[in-house]
C-alpha atoms as a PDB file:
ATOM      1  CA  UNK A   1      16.777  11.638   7.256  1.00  0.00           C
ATOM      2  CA  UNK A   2      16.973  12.258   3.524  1.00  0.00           C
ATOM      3  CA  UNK A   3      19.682  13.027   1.326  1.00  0.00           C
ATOM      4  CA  UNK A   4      19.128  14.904  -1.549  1.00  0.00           C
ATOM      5  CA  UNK A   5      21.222  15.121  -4.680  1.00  0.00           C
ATOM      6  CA  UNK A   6      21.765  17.947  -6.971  1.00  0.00           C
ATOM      7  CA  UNK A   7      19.759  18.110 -10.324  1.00  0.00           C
ATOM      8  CA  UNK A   8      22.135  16.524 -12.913  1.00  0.00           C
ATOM      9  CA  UNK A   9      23.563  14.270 -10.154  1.00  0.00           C
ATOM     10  CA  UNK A  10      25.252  11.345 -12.288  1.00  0.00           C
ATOM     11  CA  UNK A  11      25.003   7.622 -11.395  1.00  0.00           C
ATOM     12  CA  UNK A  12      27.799   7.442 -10.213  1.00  0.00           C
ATOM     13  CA  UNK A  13      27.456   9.779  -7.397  1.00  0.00           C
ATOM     14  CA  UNK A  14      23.837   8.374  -6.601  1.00  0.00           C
ATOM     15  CA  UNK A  15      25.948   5.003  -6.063  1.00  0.00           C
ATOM     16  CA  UNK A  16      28.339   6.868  -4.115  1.00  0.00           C
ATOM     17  CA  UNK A  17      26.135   7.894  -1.910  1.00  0.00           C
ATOM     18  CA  UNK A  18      24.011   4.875  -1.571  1.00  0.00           C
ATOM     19  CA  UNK A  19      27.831   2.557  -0.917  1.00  0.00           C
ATOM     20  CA  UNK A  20      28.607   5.308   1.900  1.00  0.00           C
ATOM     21  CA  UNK A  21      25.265   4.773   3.501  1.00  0.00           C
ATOM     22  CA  UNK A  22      25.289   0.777   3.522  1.00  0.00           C
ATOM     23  CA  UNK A  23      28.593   1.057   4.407  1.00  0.00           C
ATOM     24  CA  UNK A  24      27.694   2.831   8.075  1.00  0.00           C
ATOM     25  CA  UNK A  25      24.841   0.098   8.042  1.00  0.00           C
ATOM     26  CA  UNK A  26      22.154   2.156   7.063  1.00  0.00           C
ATOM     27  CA  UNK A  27      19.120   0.964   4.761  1.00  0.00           C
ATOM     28  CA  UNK A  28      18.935   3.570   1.858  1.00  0.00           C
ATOM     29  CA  UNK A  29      16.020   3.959  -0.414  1.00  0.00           C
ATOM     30  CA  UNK A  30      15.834   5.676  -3.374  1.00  0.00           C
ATOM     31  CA  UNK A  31      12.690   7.888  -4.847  1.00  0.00           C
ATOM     32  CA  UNK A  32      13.384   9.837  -8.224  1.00  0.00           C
ATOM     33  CA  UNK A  33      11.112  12.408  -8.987  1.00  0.00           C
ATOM     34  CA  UNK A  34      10.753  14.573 -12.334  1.00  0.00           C
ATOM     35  CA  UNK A  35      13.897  16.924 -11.432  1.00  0.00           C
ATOM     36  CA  UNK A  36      15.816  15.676  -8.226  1.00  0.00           C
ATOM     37  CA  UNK A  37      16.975  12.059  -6.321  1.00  0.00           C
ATOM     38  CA  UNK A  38      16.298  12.064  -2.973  1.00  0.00           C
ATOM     39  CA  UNK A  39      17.514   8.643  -0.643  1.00  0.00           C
ATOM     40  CA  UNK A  40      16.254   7.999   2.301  1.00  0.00           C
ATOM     41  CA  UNK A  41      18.580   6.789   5.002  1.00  0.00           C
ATOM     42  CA  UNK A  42      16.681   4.140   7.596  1.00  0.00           C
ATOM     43  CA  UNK A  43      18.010   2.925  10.410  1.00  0.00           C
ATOM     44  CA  UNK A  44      19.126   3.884  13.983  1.00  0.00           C
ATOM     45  CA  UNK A  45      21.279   6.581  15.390  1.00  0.00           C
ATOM     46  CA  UNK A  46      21.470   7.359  11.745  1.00  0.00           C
ATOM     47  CA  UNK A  47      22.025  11.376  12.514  1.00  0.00           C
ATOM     48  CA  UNK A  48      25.756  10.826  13.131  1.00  0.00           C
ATOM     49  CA  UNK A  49      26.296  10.136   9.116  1.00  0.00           C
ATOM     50  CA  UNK A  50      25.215  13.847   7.848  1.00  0.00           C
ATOM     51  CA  UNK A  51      28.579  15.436   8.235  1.00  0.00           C
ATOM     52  CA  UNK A  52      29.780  12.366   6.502  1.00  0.00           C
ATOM     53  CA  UNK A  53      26.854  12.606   3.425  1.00  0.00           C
ATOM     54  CA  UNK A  54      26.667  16.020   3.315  1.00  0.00           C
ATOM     55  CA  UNK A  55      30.582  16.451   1.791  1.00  0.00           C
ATOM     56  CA  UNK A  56      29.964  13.767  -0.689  1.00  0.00           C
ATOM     57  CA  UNK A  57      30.070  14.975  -4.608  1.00  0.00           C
ATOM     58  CA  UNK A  58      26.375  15.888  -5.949  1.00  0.00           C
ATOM     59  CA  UNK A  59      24.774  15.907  -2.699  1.00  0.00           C
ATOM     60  CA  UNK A  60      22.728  19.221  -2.130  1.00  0.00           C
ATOM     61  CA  UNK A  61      21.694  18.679   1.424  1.00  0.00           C
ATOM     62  CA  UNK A  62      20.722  16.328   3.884  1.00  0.00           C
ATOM     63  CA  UNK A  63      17.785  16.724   5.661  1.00  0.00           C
ATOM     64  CA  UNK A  64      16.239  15.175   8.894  1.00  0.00           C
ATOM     65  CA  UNK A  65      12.605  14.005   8.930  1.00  0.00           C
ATOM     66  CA  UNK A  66      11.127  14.335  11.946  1.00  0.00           C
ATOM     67  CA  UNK A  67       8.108  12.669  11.948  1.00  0.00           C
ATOM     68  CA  UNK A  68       7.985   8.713  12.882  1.00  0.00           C
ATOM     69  CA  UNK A  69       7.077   7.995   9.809  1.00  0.00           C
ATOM     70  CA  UNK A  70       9.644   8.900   7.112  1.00  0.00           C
ATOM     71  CA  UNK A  71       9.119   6.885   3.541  1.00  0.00           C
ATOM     72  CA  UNK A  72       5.594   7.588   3.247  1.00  0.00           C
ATOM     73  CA  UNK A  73       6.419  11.455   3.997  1.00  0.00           C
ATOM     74  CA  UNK A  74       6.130  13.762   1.576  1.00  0.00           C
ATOM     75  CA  UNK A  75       9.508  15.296   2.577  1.00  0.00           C
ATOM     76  CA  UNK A  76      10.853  11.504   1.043  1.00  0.00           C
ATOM     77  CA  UNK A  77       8.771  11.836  -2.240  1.00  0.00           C
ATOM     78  CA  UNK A  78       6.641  14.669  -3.170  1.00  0.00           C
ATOM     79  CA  UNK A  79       5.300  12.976  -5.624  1.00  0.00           C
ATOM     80  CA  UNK A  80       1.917  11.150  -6.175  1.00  0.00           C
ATOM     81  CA  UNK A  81       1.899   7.228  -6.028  1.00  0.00           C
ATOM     82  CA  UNK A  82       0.557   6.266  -8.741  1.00  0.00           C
ATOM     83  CA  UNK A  83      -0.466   2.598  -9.800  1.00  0.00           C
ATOM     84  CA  UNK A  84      -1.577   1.018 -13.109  1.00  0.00           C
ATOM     85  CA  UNK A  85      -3.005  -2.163 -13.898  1.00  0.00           C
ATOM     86  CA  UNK A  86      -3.234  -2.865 -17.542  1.00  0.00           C
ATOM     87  CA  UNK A  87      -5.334  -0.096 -19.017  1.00  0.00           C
ATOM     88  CA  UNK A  88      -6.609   1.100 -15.512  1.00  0.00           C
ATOM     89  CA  UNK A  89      -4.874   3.914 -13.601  1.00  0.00           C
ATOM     90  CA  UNK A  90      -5.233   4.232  -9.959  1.00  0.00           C
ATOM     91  CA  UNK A  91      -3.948   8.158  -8.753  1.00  0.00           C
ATOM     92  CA  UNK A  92      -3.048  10.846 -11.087  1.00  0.00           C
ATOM     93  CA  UNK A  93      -6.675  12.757 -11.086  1.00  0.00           C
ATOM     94  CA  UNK A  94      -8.517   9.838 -12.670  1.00  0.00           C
ATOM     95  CA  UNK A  95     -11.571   8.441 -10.581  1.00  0.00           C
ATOM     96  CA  UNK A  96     -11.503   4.507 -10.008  1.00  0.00           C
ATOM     97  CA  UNK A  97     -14.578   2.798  -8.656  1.00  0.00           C
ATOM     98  CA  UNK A  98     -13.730  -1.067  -7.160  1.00  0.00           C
ATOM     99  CA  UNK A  99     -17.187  -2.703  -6.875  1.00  0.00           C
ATOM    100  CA  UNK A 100     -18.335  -6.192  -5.612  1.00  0.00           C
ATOM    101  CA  UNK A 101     -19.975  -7.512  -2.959  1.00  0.00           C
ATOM    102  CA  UNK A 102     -18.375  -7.973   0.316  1.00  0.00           C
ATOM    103  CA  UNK A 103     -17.763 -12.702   0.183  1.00  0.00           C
ATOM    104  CA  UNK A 104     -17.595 -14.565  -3.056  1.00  0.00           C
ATOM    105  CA  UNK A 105     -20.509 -16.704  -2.140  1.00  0.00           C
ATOM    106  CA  UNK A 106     -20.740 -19.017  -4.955  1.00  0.00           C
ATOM    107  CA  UNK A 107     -19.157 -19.444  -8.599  1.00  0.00           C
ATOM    108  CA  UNK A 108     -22.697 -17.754  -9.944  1.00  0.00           C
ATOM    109  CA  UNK A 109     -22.987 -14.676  -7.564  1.00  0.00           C
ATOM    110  CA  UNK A 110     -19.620 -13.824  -8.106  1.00  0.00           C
ATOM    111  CA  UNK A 111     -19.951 -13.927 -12.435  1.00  0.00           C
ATOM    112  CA  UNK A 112     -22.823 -12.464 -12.029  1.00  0.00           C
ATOM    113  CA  UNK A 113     -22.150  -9.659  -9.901  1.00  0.00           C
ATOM    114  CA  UNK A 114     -18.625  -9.077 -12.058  1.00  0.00           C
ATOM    115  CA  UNK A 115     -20.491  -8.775 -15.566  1.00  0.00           C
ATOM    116  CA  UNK A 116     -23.202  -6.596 -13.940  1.00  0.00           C
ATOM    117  CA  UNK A 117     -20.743  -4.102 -12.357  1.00  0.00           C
ATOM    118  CA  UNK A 118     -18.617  -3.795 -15.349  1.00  0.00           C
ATOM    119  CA  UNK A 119     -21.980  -2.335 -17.066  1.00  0.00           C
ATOM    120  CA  UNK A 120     -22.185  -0.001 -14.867  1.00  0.00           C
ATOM    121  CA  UNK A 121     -19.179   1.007 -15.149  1.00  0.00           C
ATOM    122  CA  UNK A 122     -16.517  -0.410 -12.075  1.00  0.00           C
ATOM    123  CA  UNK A 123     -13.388  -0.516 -13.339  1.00  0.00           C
ATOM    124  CA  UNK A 124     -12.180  -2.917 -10.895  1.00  0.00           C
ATOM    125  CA  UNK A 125     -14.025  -6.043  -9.060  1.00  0.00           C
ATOM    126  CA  UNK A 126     -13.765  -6.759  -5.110  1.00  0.00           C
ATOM    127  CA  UNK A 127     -14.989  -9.926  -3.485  1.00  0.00           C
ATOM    128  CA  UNK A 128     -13.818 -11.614  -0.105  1.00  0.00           C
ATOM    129  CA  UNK A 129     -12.763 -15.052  -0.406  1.00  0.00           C
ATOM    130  CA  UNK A 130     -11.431 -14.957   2.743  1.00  0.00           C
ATOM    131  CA  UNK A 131     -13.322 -13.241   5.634  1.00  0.00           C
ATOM    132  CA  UNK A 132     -12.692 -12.420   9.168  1.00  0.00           C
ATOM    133  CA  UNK A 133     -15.162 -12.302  10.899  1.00  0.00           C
ATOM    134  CA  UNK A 134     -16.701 -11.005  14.274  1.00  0.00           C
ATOM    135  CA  UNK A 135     -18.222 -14.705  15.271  1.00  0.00           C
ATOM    136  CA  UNK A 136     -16.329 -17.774  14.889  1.00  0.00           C
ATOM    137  CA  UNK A 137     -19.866 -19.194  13.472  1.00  0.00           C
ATOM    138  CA  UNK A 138     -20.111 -16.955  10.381  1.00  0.00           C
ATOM    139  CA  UNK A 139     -19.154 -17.393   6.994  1.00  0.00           C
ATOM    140  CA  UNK A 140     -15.634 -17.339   6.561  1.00  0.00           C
ATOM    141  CA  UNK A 141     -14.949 -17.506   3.048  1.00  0.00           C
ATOM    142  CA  UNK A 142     -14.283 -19.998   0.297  1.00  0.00           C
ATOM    143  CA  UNK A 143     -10.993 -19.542   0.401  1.00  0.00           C
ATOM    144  CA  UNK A 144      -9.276 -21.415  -2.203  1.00  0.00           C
ATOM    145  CA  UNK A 145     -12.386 -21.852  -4.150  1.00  0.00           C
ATOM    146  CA  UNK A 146     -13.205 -18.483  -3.900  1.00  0.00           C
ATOM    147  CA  UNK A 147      -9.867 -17.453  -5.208  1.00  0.00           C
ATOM    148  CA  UNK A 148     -10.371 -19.272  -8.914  1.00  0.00           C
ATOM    149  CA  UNK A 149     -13.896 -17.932  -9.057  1.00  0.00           C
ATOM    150  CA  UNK A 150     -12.613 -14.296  -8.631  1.00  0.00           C
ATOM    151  CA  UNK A 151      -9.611 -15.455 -11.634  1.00  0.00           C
ATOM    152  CA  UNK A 152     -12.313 -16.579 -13.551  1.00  0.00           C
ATOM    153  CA  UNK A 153     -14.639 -13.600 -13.317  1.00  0.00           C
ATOM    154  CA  UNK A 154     -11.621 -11.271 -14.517  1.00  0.00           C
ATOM    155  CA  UNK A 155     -10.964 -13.426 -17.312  1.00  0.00           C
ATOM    156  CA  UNK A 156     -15.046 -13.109 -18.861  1.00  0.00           C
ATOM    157  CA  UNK A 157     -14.726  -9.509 -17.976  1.00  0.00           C
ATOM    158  CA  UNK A 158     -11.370  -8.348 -17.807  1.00  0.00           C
ATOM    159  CA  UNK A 159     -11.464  -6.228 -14.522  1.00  0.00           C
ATOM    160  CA  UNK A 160      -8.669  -6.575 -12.412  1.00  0.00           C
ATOM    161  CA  UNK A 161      -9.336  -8.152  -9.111  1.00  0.00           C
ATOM    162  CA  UNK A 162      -8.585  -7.127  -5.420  1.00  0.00           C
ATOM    163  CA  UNK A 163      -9.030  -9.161  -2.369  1.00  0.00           C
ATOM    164  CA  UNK A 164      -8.304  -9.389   0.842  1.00  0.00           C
ATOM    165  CA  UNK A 165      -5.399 -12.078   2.559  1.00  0.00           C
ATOM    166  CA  UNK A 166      -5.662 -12.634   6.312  1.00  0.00           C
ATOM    167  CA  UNK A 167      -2.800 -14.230   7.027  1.00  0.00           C
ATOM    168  CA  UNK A 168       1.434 -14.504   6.104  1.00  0.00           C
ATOM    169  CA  UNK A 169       1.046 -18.057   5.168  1.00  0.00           C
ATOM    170  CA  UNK A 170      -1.838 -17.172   2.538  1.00  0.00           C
ATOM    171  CA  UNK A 171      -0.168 -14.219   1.098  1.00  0.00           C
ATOM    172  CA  UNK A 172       1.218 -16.557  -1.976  1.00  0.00           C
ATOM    173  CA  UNK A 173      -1.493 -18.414  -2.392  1.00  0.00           C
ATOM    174  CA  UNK A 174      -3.639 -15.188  -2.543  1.00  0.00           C
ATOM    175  CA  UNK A 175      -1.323 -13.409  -4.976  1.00  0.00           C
ATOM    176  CA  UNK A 176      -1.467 -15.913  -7.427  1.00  0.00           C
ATOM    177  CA  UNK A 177      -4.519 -15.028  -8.126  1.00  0.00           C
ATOM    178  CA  UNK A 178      -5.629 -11.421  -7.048  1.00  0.00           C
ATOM    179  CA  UNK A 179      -4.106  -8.330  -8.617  1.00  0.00           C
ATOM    180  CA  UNK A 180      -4.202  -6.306  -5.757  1.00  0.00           C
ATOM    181  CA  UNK A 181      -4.157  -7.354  -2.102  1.00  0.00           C
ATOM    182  CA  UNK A 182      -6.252  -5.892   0.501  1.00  0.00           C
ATOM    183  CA  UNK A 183      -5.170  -5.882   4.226  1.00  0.00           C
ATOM    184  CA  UNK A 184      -9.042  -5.344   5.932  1.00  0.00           C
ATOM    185  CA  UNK A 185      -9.329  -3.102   8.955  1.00  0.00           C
ATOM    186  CA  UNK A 186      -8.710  -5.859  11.664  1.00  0.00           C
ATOM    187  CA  UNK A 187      -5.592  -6.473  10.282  1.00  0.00           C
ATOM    188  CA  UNK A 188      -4.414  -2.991   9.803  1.00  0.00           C
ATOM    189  CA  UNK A 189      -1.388  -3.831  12.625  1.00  0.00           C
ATOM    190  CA  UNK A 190      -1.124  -7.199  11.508  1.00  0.00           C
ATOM    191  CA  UNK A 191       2.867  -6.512  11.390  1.00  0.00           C
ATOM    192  CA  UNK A 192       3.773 -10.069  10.162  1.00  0.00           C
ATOM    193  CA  UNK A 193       1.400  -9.109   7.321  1.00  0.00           C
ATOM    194  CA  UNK A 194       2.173  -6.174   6.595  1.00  0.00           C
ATOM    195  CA  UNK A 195       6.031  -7.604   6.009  1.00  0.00           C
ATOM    196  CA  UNK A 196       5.076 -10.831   4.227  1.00  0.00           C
ATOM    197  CA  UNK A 197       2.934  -8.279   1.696  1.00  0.00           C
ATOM    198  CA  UNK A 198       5.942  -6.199   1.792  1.00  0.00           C
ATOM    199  CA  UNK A 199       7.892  -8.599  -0.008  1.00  0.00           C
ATOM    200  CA  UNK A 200       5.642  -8.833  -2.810  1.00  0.00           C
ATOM    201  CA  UNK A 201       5.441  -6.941  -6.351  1.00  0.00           C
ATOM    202  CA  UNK A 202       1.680  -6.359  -6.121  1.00  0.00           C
ATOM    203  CA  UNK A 203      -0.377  -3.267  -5.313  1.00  0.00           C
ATOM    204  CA  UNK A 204      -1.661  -3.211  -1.616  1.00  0.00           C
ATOM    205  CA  UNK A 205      -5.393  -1.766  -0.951  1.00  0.00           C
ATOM    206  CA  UNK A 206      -4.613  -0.833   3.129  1.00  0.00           C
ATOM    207  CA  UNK A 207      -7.868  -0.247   5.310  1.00  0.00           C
ATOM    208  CA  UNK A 208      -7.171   2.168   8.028  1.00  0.00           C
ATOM    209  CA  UNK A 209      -8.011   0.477  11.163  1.00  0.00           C
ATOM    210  CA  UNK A 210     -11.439   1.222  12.788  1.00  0.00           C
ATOM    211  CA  UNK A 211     -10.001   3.294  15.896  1.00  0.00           C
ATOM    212  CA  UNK A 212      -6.370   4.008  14.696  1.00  0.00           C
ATOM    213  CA  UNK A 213      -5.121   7.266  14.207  1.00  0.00           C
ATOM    214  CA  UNK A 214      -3.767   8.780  11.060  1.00  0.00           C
ATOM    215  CA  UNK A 215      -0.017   8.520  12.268  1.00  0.00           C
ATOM    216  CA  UNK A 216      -0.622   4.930  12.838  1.00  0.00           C
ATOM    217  CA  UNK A 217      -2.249   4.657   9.758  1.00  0.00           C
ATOM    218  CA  UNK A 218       0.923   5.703   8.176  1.00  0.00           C
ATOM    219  CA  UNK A 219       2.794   3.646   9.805  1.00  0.00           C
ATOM    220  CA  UNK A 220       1.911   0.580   8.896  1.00  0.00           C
ATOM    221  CA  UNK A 221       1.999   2.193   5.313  1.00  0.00           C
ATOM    222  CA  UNK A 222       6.059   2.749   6.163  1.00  0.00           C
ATOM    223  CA  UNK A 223       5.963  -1.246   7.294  1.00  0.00           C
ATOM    224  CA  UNK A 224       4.988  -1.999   3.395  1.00  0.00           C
ATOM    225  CA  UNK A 225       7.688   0.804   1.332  1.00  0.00           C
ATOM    226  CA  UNK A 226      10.299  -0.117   4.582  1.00  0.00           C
ATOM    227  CA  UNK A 227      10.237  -3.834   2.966  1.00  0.00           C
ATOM    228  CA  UNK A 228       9.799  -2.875  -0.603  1.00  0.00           C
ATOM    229  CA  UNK A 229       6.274  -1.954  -1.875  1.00  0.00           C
ATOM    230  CA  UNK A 230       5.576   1.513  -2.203  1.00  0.00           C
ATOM    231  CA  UNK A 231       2.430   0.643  -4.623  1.00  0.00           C
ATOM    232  CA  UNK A 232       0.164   1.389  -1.631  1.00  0.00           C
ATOM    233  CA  UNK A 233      -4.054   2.401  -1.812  1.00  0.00           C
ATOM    234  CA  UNK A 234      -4.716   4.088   1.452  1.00  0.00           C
ATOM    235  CA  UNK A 235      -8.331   3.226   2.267  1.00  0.00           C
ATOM    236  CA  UNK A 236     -10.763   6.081   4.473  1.00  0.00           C
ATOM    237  CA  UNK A 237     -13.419   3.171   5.495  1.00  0.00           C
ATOM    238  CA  UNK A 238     -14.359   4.817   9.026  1.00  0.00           C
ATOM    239  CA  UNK A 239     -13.543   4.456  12.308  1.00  0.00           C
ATOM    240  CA  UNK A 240     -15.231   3.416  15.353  1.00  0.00           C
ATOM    241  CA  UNK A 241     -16.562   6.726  17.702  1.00  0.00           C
ATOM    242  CA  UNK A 242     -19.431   7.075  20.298  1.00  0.00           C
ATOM    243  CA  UNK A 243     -21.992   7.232  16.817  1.00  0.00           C
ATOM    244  CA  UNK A 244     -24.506   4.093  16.874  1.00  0.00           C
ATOM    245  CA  UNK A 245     -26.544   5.204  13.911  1.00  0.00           C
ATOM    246  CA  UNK A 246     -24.341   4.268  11.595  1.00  0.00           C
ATOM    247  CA  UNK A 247     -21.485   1.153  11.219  1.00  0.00           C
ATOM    248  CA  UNK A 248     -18.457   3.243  11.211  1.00  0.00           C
ATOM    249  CA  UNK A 249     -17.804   7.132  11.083  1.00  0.00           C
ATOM    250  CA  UNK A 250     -16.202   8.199   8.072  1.00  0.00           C
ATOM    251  CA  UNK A 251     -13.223  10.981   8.316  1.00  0.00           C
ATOM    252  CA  UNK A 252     -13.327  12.624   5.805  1.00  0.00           C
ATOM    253  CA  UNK A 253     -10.873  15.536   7.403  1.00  0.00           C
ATOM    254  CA  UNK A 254      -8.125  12.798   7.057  1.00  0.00           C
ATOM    255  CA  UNK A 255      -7.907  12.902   3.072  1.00  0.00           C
ATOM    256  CA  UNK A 256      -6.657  16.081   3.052  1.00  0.00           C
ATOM    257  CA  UNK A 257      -4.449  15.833   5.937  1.00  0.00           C
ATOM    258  CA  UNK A 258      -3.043  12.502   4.348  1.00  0.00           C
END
């Protein structure tokens, strides 16, 4: 459920409210918009605190959300995320184009490719340098390697870098040098991921998975903001139907449902 606080609401009630919640052993989670605080109040049986919230000083009502996802609703926050990296601006109306090619295959494809793509006019360079892969016998990435060419390419051009981590245990290597991370498709329900990625300060591109739905979609969205990053990119790349013609189907119907 969500709480939501009067316009004007003082500090000191907010942390009122928030003590009251921890105090039942809730998880609260606070979203301030342009006129009103809302907190969000996670955790189990949590229904039997309203009467309790609802008498508390600045509190305007309390609210249940009934969908399984509940930080990533927009009955939590109404607003738009929106993230900024240095002089770029990801949401907000503007129009963002990421390009690179799919593997950093080499320190030359990958400065070549960045200085070429900033003349036309990316904004932001991709470029795996680690890949999962379909066969155990394909290219996997340079890893490592991959990781300082990708630094190095933002640092002749100055784009920002995304890139995809595969695994908890490579999430701080990866973060050292990428800007934002990208959980891939495969990994969509990767839940030890999507916690380890959680814990981080750094924008998250999230692939929606190729046969998941949009509620699970969200949900592994509500993994990330339930641990601490709300700075998510939700990513439309397709999913996987009876259509052989072409690699994935893309949904469009689900960016204006989402």
């Amino acid at each position: 459920m969500i709480v939501i606080m009067k316009k004007g609401a003082t500090e000191q009630q907010i942390n009122d409210v928030i003590a009251l919640i921890e105090s039942l052993g809730f998880k609260p989670h606070l979203s301030r918009g342009e006129e009103k605080v809302i907190i969000g109040v996670i955790g189990d049986d949590r229904y039997g605190a309203k009467d309790r919230l609802i008498d508390l000083p600045g509190v305007e009502g309390v609210v249940p959300i009934l969908k399984p996802y509940k930080l990533v609703s927009r009955d939590f926050r109404s607003d738009d995320t929106i993230i900024r990296l240095g002089d770029v601006t990801i949401g907000g109306g503007g129009f963002v184009v990421i390009a690179g090619p799919c593997s950093v295959e080499s320190r030359e494809q990958i400065l070549e490719t960045a200085h070429f793509v900033r003349t036309q006019g990316a904004h932001i360079l991709r470029g795996g340098a680690f890949k999962p892969r379909t066969s155990p016998y394909s290219f996997q990435g340079l890893e490592l390697e991959g990781l300082k060419y990708l630094a190095e390419a933002r640092e002749q051009t100055g784009l920002p870098v995304v890139t995809e981590v595969l695994s908890p245990e490579t999430v701080e290597m990866v973060a050292e040098y990428a800007d934002i991370l990208q959980i891939g498709a495969r990994n969509m329900q990767n839940f030890a991921l999507l916690k380890a990625i959680s814990r981080t300060n750094k924008p998250v591109l999230l692939k929606r998975g190729m046969s998941a739905t949009i509620e699970e979609f969200l949900l592994a969205a509500e993994y990330l903001v339930a641990g601490g990053n709300s700075q998510i990119i939700l990513c439309e790349r397709g999913i996987r139907t009876f259509e052989r013609y072409t690699r994935n189907t893309l949904d469009i119907s689900a960016v204006p449902v989402i």
